[in-house]
Each structure stands twice: as structure tokens, then as C-alpha cells.
Protein backbone atom coordinates (compact mmCIF):
# COMPACT_ATOMS: atom_id res chain seq x y z
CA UNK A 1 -24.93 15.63 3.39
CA UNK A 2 -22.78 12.72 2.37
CA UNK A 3 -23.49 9.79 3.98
CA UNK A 4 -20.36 9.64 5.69
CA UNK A 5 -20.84 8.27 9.01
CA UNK A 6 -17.93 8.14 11.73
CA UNK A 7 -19.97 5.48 13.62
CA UNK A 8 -21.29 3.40 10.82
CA UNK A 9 -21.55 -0.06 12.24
CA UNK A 10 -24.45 -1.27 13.21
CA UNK A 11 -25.78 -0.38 16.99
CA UNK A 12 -22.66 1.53 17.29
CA UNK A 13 -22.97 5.12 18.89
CA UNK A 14 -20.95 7.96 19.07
CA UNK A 15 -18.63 9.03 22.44
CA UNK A 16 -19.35 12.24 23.69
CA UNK A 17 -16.60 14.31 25.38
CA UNK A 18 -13.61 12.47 23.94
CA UNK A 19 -10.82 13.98 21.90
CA UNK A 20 -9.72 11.86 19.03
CA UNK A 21 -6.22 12.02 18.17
CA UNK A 22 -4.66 13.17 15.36
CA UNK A 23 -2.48 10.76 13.10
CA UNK A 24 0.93 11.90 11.67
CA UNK A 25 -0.06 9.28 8.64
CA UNK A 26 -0.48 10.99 5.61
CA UNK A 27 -3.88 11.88 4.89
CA UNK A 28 -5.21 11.51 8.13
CA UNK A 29 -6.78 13.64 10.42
CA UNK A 30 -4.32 15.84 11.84
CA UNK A 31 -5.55 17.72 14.10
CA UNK A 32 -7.27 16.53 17.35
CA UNK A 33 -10.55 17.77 17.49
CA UNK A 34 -13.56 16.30 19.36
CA UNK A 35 -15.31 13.31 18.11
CA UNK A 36 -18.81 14.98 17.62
CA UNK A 37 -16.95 17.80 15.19
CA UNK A 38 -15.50 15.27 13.31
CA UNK A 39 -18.81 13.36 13.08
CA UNK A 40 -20.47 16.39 11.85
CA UNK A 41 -16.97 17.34 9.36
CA UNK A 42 -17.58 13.99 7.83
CA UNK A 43 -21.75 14.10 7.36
CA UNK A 44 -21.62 17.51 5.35
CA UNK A 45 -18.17 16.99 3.33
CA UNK A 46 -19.91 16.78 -0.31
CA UNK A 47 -17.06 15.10 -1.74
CA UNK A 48 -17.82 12.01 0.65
CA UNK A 49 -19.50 9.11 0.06
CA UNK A 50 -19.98 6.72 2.78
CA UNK A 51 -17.90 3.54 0.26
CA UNK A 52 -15.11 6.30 -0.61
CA UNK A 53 -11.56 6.18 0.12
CA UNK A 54 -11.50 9.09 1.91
CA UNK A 55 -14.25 8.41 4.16
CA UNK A 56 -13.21 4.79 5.20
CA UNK A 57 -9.50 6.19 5.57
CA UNK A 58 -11.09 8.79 8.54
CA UNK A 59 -13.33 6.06 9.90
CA UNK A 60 -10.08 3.78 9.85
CA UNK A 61 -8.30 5.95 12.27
CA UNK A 62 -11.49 7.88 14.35
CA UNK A 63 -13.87 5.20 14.71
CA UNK A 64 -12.20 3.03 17.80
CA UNK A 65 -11.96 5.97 18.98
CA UNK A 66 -14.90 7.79 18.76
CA UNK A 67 -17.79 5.01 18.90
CA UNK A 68 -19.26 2.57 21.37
CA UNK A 69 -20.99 -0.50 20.54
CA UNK A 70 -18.18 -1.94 18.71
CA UNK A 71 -17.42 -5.82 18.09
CA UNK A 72 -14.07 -6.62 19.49
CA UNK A 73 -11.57 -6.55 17.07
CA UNK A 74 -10.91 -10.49 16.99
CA UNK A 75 -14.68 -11.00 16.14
CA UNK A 76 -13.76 -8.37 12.79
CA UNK A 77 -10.81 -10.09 11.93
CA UNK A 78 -12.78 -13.50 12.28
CA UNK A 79 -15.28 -12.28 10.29
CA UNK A 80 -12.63 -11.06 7.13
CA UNK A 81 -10.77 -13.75 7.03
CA UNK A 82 -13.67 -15.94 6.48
CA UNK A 83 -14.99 -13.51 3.70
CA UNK A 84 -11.79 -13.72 2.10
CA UNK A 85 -10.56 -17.48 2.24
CA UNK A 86 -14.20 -18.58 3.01
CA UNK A 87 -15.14 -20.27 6.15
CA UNK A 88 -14.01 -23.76 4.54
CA UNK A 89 -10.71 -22.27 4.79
CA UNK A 90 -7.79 -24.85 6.22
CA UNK A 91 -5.82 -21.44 6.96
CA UNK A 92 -6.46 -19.97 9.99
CA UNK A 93 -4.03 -17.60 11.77
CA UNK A 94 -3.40 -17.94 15.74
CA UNK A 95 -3.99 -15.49 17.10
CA UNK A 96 -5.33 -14.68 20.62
CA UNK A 97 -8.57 -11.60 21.15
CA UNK A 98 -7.37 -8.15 22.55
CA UNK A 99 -8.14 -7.94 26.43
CA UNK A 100 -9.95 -4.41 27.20
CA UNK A 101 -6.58 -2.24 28.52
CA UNK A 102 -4.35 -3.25 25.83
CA UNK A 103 -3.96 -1.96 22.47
CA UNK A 104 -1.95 -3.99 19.07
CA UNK A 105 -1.13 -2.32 15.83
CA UNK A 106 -2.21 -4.15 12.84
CA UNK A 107 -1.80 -3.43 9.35
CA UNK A 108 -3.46 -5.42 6.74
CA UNK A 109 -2.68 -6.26 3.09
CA UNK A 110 -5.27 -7.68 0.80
CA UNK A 111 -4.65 -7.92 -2.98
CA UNK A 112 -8.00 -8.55 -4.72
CA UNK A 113 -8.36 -10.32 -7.96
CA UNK A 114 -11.80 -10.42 -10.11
């Protein structure tokens, strides 16, 4: 097994029933399957490690998808943005939470410098 987890976050649990999409991004699932086979695809790929690329890249693009018990997005991006500029920060973005029903692309670009 890998360690590779679809629904990693805490109390989070996996949908049964629903069909994930597929992604035309490159590297991304591309196929839609359901989300217990691609729970089980991920648990007993060897190459996978729960911290590698690979397997955050598929959780990226499965896991709103596929698990319950999810904090809202704005709680997530709260939470980075305070990780990264610390929560003494005088930046903060505006920007209002997702209501359930609508959905917002977001792409995010970190450069990280020991």
C-alpha cells in the first residue's frame, strides 16, 4: 500500500456513488471513473507516497470531489495565507467565502525560499 489517501483530511470521508471527472490537465486523471476506484488506484500504487507529487496532484483534482467533511475552501485559504505571511501579516486579500451552489477556479503560485 502507499499511503496515498484520496480523502486525507482529517474527519473527511469518502462519497459513494459519485463519478469524478476527468481533467484534460496534463497529468491528471483522465478518465472518469468512480471515486471508490480511484480511492483504491491511489492506496495500492507503490510508487505513491502520501507527500509525493503525484499523489497531491490526484488529490488536487479528486478530492472536492470525492470526499465529505471538508472545510470550506475560504477557511483553507485562511489558513495558508497565514502559514505563509504569518498571522501578523498586514496583507490580507479580500476576498468573500464560496456559497454552497457555486463553484471559482483558483490557481495558486507560491515560490518558497529556505
Amino acid at each position: 500500500r502507499s499511503g496515498c489517501k484520496l480523502c486525507s483530511h482529517p474527519n473527511s470521508s469518502l462519497r459513494n456513488g459519485i463519478i469524478a471527472l476527468a481533467s484534460e490537465e496534463s497529468g491528471s486523471p483522465s478518465q472518469n471513473y468512480s471515486c471508490e476506484y480511484w480511492d483504491k488506484y491511489l492506496e495500492f500504487q507503490e510508487n505513491l507516497r502520501h507527500d509525493s507529487y503525484d499523489c497531491l496532484r490526484f488529490q488536487d483534482q479528486l478530492t472536492r470531489q470525492c470526499c465529505d467533511g471538508l472545510p470550506p475552501l475560504y477557511e483553507l485559504e485562511t489558513f495558508l495565507e497565514e502559514q505563509l505571511l504569518g498571522s501578523d501579516s498586514t496583507y490580507k486579500s479580500h476576498r468573500s467565502p464560496i456559497v454552497d451552489g457555486d463553484s471559482v477556479n483558483v490557481n495558486i503560485f507560491a515560490e518558497l525560499f529556505r
